[in-house]
N, C-alpha and C. Protein backbone atom coordinates (compact mmCIF):
# COMPACT_ATOMS: atom_id res chain seq x y z
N UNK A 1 12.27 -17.71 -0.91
CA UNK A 1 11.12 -16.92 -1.34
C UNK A 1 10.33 -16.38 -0.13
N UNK A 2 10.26 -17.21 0.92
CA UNK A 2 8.93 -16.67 1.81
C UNK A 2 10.23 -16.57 3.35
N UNK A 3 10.61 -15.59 3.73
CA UNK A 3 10.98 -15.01 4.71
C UNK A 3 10.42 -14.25 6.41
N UNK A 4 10.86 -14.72 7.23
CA UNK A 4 10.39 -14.71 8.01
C UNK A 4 10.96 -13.50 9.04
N UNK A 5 10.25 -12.07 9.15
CA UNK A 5 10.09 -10.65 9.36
C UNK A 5 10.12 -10.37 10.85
N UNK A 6 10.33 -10.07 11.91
CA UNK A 6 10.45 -9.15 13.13
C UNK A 6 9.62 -7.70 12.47
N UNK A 7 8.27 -8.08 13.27
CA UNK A 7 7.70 -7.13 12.71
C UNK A 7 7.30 -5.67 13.90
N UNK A 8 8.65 -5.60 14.70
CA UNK A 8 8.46 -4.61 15.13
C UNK A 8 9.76 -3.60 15.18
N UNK A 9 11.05 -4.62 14.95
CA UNK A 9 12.06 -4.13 14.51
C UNK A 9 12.56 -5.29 13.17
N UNK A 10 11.94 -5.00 12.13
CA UNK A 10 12.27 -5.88 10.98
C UNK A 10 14.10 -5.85 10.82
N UNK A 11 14.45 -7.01 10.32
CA UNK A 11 15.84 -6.79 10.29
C UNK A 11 16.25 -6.39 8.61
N UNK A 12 17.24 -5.23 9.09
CA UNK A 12 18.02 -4.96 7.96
C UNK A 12 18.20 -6.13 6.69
N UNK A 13 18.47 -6.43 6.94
CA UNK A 13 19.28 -7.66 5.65
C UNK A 13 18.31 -8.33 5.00
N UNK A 14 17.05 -8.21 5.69
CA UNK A 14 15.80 -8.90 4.70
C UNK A 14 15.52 -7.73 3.71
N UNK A 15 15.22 -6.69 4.24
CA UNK A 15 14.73 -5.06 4.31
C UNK A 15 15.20 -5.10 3.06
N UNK A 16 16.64 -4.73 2.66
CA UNK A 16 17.71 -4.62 1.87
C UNK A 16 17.30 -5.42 0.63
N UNK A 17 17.10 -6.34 1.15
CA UNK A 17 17.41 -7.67 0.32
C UNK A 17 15.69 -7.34 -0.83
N UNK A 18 14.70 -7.16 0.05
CA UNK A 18 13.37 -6.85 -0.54
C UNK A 18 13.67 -5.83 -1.64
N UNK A 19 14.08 -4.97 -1.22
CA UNK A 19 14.66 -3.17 -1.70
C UNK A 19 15.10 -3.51 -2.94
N UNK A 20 16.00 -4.80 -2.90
CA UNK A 20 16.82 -4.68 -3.81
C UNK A 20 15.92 -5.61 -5.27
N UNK A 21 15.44 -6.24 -4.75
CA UNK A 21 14.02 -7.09 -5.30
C UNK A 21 13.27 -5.67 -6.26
N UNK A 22 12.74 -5.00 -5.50
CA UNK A 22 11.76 -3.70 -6.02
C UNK A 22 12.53 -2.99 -7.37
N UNK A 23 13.77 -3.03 -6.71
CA UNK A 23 14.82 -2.12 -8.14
C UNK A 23 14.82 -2.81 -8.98
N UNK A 24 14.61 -3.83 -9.27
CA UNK A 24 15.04 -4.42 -10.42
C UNK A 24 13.14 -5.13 -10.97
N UNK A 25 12.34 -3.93 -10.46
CA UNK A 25 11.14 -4.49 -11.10
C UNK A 25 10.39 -5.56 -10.51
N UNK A 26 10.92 -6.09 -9.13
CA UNK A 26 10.35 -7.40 -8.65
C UNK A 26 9.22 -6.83 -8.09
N UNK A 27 7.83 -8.46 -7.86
CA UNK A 27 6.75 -8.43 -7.91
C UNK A 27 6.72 -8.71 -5.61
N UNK A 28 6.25 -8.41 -4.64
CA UNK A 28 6.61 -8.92 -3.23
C UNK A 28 5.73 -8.87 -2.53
N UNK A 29 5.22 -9.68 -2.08
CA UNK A 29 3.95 -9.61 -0.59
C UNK A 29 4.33 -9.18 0.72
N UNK A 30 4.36 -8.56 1.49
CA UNK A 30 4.10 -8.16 2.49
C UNK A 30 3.26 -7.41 3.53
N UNK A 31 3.40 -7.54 4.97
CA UNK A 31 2.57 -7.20 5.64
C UNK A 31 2.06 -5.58 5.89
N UNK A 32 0.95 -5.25 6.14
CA UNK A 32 0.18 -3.77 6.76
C UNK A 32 -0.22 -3.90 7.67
N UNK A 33 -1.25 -2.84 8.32
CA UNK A 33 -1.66 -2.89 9.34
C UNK A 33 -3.50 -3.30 9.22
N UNK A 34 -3.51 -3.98 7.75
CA UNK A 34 -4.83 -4.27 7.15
C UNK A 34 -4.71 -6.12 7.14
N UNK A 35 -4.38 -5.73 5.55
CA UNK A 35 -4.20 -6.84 5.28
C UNK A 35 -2.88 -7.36 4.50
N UNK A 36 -2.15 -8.42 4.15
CA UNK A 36 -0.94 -8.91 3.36
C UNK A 36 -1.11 -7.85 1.97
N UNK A 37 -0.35 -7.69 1.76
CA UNK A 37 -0.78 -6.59 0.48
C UNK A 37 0.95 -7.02 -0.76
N UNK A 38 0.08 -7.11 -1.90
CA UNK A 38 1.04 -7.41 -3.39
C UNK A 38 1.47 -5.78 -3.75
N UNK A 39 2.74 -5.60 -3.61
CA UNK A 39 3.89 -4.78 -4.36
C UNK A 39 4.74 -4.64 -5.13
N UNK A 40 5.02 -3.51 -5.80
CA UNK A 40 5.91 -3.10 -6.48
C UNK A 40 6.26 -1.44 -6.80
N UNK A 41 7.71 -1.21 -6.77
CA UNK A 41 7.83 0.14 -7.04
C UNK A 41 6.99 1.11 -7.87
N UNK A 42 6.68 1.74 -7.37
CA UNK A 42 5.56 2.79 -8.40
C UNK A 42 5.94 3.52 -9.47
N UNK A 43 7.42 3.57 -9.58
CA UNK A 43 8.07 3.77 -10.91
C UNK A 43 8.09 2.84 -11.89
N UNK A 44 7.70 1.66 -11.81
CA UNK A 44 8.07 0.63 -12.48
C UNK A 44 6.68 -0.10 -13.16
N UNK A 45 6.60 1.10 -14.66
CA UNK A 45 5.43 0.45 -15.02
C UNK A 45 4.94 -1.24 -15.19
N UNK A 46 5.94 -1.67 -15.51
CA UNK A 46 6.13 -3.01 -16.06
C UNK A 46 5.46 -4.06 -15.04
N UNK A 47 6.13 -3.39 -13.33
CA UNK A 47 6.17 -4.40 -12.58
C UNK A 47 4.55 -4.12 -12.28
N UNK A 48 4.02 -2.73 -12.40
CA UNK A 48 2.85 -2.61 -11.73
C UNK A 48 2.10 -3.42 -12.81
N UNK A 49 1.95 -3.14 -13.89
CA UNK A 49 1.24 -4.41 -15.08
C UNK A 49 1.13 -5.59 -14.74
N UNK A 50 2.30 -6.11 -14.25
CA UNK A 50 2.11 -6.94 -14.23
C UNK A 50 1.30 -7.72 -12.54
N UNK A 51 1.14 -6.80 -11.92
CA UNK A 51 0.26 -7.22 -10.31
C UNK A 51 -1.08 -6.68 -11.05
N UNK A 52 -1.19 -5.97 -11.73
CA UNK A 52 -2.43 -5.94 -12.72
C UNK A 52 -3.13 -7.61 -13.19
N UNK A 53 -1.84 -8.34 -14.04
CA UNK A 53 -2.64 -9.27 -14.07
C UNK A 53 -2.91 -10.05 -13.28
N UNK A 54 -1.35 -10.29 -12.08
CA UNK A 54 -1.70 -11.15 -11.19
C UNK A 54 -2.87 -10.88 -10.36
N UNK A 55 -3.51 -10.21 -10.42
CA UNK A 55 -4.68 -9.56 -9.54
C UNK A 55 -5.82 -9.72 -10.61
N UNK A 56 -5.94 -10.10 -11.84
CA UNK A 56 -6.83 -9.56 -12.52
C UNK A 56 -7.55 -8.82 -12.43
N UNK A 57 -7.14 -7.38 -12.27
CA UNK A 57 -8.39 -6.06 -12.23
C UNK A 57 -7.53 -4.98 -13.15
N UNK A 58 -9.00 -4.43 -13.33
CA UNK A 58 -9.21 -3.67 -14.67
C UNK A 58 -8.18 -2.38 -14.25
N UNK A 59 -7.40 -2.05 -15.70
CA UNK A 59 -6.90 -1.31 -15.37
C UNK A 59 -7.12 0.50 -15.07
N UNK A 60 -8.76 0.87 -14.87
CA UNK A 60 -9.67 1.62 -15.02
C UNK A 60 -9.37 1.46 -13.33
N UNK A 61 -8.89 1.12 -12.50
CA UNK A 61 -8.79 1.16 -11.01
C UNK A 61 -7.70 1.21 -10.62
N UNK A 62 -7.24 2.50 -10.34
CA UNK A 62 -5.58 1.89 -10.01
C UNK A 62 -4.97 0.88 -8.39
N UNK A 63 -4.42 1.32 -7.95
CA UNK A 63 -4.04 0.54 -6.91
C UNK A 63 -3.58 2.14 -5.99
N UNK A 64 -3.59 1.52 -4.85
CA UNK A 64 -3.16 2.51 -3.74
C UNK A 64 -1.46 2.44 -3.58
N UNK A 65 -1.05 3.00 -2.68
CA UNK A 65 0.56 2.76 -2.46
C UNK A 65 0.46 3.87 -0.94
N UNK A 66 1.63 2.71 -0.58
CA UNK A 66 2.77 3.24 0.73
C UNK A 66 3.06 4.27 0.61
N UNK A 67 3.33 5.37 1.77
CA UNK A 67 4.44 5.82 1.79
C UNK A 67 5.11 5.94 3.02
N UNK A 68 6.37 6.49 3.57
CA UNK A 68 6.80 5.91 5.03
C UNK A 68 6.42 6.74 5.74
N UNK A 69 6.07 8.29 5.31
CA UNK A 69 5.69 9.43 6.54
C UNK A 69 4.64 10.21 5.66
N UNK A 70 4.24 11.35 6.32
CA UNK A 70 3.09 12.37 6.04
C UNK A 70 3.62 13.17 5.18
N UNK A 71 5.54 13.57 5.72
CA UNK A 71 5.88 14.37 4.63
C UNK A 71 6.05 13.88 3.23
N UNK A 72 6.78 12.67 3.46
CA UNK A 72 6.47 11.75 1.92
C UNK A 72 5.69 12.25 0.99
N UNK A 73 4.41 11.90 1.99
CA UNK A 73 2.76 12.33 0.88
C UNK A 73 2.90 13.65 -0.32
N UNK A 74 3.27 14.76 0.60
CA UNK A 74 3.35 16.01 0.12
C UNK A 74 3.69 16.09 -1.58
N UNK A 75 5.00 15.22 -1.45
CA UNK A 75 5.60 14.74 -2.99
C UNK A 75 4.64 14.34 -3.85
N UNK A 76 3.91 13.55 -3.65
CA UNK A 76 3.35 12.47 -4.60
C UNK A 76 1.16 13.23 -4.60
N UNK A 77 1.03 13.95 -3.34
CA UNK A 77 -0.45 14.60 -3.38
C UNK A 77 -0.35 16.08 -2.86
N UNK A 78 -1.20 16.44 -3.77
CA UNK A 78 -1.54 18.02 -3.52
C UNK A 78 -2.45 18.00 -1.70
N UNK A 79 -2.23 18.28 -0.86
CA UNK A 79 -2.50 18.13 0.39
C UNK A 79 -3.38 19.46 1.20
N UNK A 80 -4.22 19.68 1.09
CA UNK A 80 -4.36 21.33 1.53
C UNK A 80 -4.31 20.95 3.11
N UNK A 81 -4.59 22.04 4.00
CA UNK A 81 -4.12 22.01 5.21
C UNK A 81 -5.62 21.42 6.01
N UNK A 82 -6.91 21.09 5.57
CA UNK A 82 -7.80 20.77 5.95
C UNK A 82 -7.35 19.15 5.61
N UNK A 83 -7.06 18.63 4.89
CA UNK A 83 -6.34 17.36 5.04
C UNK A 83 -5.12 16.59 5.79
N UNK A 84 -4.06 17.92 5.69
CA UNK A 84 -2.95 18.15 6.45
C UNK A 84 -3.28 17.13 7.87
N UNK A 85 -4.57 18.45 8.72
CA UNK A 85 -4.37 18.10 9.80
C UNK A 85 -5.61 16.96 10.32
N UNK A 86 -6.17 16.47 9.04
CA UNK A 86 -6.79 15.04 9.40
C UNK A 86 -5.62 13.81 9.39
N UNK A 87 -4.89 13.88 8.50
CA UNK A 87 -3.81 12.78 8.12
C UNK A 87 -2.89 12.93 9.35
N UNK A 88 -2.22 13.89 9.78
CA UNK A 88 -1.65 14.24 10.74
C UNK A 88 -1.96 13.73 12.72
N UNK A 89 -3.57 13.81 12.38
CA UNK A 89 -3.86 12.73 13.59
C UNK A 89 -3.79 11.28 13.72
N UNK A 90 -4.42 10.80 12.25
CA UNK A 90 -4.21 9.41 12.03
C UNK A 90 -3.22 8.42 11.62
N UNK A 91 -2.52 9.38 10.92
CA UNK A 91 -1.26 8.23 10.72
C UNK A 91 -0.32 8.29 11.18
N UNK A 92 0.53 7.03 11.52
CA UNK A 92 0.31 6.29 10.62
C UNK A 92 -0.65 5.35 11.20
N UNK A 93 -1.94 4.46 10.15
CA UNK A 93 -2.76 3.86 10.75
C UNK A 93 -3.40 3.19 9.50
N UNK A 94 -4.80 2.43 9.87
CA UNK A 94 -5.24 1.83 9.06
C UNK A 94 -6.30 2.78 7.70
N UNK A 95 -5.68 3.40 7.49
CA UNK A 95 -6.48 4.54 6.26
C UNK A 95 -6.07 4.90 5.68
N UNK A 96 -6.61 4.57 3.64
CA UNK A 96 -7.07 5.25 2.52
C UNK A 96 -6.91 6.25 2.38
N UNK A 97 -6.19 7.50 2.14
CA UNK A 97 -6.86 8.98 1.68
C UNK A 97 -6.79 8.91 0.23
N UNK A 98 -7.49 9.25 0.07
CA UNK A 98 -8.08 9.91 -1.56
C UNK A 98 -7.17 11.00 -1.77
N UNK A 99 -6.32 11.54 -2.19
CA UNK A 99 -6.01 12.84 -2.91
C UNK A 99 -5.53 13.21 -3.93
N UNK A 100 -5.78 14.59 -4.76
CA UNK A 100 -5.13 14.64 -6.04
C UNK A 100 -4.11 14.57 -5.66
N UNK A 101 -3.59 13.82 -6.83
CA UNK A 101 -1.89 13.21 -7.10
C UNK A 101 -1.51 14.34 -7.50
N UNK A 102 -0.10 14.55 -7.57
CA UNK A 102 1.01 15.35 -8.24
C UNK A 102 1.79 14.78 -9.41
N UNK A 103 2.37 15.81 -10.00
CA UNK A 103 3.00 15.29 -11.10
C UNK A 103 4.15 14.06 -11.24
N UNK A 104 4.71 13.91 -9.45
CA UNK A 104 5.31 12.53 -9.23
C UNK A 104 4.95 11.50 -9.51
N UNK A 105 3.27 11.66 -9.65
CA UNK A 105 2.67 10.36 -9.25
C UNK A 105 2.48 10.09 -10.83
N UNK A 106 2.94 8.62 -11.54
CA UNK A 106 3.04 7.89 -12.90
C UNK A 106 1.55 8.09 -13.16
N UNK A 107 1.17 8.05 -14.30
CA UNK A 107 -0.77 8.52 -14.87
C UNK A 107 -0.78 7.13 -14.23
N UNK A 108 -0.19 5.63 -14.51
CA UNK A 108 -0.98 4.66 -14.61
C UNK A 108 -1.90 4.50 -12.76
N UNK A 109 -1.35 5.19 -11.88
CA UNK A 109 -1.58 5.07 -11.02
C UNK A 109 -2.47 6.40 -10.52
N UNK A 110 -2.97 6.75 -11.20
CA UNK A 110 -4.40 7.94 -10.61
C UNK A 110 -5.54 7.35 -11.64
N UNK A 111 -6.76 8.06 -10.95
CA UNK A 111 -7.83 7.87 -11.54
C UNK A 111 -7.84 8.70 -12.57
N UNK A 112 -9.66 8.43 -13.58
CA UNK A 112 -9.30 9.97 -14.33
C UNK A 112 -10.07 11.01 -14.13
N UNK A 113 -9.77 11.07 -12.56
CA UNK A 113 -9.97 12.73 -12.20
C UNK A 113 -8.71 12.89 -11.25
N UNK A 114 -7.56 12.27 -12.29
CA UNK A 114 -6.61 12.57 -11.17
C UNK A 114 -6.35 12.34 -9.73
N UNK A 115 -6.98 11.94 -9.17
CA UNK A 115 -6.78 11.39 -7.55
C UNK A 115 -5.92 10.04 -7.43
N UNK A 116 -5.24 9.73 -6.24
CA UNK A 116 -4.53 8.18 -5.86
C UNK A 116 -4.67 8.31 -4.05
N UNK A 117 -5.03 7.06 -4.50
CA UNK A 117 -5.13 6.37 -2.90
C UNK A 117 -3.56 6.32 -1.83
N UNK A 118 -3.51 6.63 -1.33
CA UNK A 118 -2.05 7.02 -0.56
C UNK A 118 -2.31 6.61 1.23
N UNK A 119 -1.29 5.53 1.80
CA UNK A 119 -1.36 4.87 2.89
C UNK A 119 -0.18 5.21 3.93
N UNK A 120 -0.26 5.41 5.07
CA UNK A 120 1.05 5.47 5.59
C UNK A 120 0.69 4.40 6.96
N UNK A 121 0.46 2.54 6.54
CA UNK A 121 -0.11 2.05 7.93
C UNK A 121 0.67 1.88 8.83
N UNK A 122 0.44 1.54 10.22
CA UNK A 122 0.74 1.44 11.24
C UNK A 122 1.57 -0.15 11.28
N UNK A 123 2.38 0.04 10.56
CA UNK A 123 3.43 -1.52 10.00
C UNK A 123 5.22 -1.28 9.92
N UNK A 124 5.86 -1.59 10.91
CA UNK A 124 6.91 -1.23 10.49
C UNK A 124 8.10 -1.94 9.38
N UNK A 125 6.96 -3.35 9.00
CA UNK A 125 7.94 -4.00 7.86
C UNK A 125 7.69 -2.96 6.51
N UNK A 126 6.21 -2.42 6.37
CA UNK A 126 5.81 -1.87 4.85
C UNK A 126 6.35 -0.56 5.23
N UNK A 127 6.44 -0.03 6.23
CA UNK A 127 7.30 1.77 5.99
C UNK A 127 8.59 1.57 5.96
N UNK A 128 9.30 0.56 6.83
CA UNK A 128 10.81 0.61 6.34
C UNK A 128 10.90 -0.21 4.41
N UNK A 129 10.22 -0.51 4.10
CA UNK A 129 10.30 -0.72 2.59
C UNK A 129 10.07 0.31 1.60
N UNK A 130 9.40 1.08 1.92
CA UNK A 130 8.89 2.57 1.27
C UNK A 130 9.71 3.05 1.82
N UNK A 131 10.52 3.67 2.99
CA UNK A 131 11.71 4.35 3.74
C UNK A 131 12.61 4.14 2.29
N UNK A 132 13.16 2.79 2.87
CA UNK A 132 14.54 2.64 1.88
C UNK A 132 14.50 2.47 0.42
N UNK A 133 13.38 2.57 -0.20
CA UNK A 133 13.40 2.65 -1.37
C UNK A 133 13.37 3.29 -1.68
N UNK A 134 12.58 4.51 -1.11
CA UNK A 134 12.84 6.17 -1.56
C UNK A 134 11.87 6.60 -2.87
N UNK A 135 11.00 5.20 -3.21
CA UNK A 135 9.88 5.70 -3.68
C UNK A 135 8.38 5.21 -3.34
N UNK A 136 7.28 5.31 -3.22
CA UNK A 136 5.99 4.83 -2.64
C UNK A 136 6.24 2.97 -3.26
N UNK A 137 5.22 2.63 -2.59
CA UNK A 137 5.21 0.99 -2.94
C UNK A 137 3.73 0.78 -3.02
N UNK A 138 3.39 0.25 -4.26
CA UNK A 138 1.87 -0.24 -4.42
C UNK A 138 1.51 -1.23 -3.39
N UNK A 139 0.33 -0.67 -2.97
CA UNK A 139 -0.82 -1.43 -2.09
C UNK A 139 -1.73 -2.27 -2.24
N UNK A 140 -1.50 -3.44 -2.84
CA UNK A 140 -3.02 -4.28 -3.30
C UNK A 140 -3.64 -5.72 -2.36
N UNK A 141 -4.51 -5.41 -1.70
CA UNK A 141 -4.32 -6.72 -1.05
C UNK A 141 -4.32 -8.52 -1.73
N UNK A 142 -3.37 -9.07 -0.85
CA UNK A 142 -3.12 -10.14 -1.70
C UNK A 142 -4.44 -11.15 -1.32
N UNK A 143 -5.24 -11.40 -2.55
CA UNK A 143 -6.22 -11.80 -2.33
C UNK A 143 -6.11 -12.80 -3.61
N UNK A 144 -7.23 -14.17 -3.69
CA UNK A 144 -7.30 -14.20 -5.12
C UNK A 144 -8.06 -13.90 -6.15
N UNK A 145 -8.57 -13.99 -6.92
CA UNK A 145 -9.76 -13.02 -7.80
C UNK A 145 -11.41 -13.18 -6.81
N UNK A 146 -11.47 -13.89 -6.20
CA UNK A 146 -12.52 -14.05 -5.85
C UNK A 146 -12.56 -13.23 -4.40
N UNK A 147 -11.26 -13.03 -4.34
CA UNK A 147 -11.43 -11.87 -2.99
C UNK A 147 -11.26 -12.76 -1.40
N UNK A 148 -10.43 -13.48 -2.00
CA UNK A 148 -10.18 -14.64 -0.61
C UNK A 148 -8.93 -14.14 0.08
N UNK A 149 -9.19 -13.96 1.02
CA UNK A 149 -8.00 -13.40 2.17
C UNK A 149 -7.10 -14.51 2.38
N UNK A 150 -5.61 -14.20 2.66
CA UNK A 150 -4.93 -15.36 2.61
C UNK A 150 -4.52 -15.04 4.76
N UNK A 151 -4.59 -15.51 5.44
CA UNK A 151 -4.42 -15.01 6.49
C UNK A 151 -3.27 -15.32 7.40
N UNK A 152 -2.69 -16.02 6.70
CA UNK A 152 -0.96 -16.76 6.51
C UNK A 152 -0.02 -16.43 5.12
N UNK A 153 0.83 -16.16 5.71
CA UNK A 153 1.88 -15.69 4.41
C UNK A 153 2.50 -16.79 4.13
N UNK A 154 2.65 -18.22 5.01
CA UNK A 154 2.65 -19.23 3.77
C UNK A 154 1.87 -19.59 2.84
N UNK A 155 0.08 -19.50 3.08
CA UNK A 155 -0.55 -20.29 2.45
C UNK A 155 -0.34 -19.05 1.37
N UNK A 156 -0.60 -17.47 1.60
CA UNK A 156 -0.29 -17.06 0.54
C UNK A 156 0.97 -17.18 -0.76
N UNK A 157 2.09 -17.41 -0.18
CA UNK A 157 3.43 -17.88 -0.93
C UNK A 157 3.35 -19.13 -1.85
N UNK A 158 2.22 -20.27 -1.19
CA UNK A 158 1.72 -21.13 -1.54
C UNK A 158 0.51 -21.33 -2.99
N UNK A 159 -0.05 -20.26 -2.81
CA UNK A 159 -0.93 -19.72 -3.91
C UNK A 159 -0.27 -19.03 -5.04
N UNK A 160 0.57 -17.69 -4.93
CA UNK A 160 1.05 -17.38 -5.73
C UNK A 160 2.07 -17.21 -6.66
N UNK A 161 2.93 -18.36 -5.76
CA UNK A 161 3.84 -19.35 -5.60
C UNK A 161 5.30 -18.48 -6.76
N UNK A 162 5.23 -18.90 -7.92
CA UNK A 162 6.47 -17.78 -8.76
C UNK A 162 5.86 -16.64 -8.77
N UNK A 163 4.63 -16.62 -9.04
CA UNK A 163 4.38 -14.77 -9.58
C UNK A 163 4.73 -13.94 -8.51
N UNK A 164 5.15 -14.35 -7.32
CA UNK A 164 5.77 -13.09 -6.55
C UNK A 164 7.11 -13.83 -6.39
N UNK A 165 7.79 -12.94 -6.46
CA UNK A 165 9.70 -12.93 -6.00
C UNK A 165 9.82 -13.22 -4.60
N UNK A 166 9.17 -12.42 -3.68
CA UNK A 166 9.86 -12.14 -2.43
C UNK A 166 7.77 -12.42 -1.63
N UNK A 167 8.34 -13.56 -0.50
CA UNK A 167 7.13 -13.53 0.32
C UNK A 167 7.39 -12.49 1.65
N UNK A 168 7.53 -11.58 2.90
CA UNK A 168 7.72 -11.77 3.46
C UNK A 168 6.97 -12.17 5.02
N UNK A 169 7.04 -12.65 5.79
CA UNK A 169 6.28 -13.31 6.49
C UNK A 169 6.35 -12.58 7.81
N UNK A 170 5.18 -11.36 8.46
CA UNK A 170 5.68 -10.77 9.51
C UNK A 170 4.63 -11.39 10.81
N UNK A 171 4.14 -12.44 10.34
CA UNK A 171 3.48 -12.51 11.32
C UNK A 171 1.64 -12.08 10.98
N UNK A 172 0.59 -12.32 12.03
CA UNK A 172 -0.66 -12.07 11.73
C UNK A 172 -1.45 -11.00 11.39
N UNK A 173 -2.12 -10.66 10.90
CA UNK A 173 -2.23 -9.51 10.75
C UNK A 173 -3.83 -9.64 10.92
N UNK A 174 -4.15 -8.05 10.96
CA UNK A 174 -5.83 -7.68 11.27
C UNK A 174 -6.92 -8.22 10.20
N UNK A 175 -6.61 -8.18 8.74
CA UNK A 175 -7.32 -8.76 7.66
C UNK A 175 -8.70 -8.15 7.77
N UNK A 176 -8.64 -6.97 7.93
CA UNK A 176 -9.62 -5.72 7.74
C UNK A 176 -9.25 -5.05 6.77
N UNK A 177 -10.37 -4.58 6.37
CA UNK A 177 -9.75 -3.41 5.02
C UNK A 177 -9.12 -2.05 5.66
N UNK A 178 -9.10 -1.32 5.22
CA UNK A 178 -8.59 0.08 5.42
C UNK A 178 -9.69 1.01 5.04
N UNK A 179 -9.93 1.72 6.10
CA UNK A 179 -10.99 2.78 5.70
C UNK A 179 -10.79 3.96 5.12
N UNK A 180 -11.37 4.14 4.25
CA UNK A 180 -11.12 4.89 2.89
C UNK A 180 -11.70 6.46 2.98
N UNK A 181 -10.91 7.32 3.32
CA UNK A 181 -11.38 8.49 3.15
C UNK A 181 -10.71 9.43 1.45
N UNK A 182 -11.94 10.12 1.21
CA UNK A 182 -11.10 11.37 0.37
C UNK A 182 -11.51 12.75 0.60
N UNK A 183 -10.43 12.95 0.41
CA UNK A 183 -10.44 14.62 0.98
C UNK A 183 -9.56 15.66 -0.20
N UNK A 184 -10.65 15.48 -1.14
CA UNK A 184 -10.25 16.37 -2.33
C UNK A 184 -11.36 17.06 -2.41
N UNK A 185 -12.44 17.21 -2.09
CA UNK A 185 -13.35 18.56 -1.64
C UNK A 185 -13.23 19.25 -0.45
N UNK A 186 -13.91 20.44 -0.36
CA UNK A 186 -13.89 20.87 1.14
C UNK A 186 -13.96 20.24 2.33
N UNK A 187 -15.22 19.25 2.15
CA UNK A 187 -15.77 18.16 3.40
C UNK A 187 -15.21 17.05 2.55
N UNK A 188 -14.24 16.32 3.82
CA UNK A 188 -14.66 14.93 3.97
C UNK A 188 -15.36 14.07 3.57
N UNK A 189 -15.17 12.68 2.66
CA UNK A 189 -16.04 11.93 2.37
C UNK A 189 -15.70 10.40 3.05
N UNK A 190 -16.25 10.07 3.20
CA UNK A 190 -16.00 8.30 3.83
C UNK A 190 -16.81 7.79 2.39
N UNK A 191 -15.66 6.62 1.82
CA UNK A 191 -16.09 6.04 0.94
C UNK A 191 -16.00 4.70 1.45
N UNK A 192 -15.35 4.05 2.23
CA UNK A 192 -15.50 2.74 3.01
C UNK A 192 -15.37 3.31 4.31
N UNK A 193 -16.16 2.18 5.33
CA UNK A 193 -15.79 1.82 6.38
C UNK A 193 -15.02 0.68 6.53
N UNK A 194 -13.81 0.70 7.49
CA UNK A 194 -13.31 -0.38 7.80
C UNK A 194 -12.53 -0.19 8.68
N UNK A 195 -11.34 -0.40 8.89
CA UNK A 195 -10.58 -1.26 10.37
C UNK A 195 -10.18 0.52 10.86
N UNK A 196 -10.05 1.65 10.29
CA UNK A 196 -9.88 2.82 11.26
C UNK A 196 -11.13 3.48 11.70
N UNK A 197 -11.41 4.36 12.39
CA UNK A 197 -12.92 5.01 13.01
C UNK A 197 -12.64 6.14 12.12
N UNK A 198 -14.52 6.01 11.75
CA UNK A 198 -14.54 7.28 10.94
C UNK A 198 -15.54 8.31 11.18
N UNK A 199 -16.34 7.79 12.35
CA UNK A 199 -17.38 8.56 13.15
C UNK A 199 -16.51 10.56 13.05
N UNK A 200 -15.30 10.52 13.03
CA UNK A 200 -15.32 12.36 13.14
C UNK A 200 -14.98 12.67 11.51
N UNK A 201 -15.50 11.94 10.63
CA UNK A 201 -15.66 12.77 9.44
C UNK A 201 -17.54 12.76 9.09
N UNK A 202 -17.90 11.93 9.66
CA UNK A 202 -19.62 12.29 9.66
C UNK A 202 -20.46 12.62 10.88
């Protein structure tokens, strides 16, 4: 269950092995450039329901998701070129964008004004998992309802023990949030601060 990651050249055969976990609906923790974050394929209503409950939050919030590059994004968010070339400096890195989704993107995963949170962090275990899966991977940090950071991927494996399939273990991570921009109006909005700088959108 809880596997242990090269988190700067992750090895194939775990990679695979996760991938193959996601296809068939599996529930998996792994590392960002934030915090440990709970996944599942974004096609897969079932599996996302169900990190719904393991998370207990309302389903009136969706969850964010991976993707491995900028062009990725394009697929899944309407992008205008004033976003283009903010995303384009920062990622991949520790930041949120807000943008309207596209018709790729499943309803359960936009708000209802249409927008989804979309990540490309600075992690090479969570982009080669979004890489080879070939579809985005939900973003939720693995926390427990009370919002407790697990700051070890054993003690987390330890907590959530069956409800996730696959732990994988890349090592420490920052355990900052991700700073949250959206850029579905003209200007820039900072809706969190956190682990990226956001001083050049205000």
């Amino acid at each position: 269950m809880l596997y242990n990651v090269n988190p700067q050249t992750p090895q194939a055969r775990i990679i695979s092995m996760a991938v193959a976990c996601l296809k068939k609906g599996g529930i998996i923790a792994y590392p960002t450039d934030t915090f440990y974050g709970i996944g599942c394929d974004i096609m897969n209503k079932k599996a996302i329901e169900k990190i719904y409950r393991i998370k207990q939050r309302n389903k009136t919030k969706p969850f964010s998701f991976i993707c491995p590059d900028l062009k990725d994004i394009s697929k899944y968010a309407k992008v205008s070129n004033i976003a283009y070339r903010h995303m384009k400096r920062l990622l991949p890195g520790p930041y949120t964008f807000i943008l309207p989704g596209s018709k790729m993107v499943p309803k359960i995963m936009l708000t209802k004004r249409k927008t989804a949170g979309i990540r490309v962090p600075a992690n090479q275990i969570a982009i080669s998992l979004a890489r080879e899966l070939g579809n985005p991977i939900i973003s939720t940090s693995a926390t427990d309802p009370d919002g407790q950071v697990f700051e070890d991927a054993s003690l987390l494996s330890d907590y959530f023990d069956e409800r996730l399939d696959m732990v994988l273990d890349g090592g420490p991570v920052a355990n900052t949030p991700s700073s949250v921009i959206a850029l579905v109006g003209d200007e820039p909005e900072v809706i969190r601060h956190g682990a990226g700088e956001v001083d050049i959108f205000e």
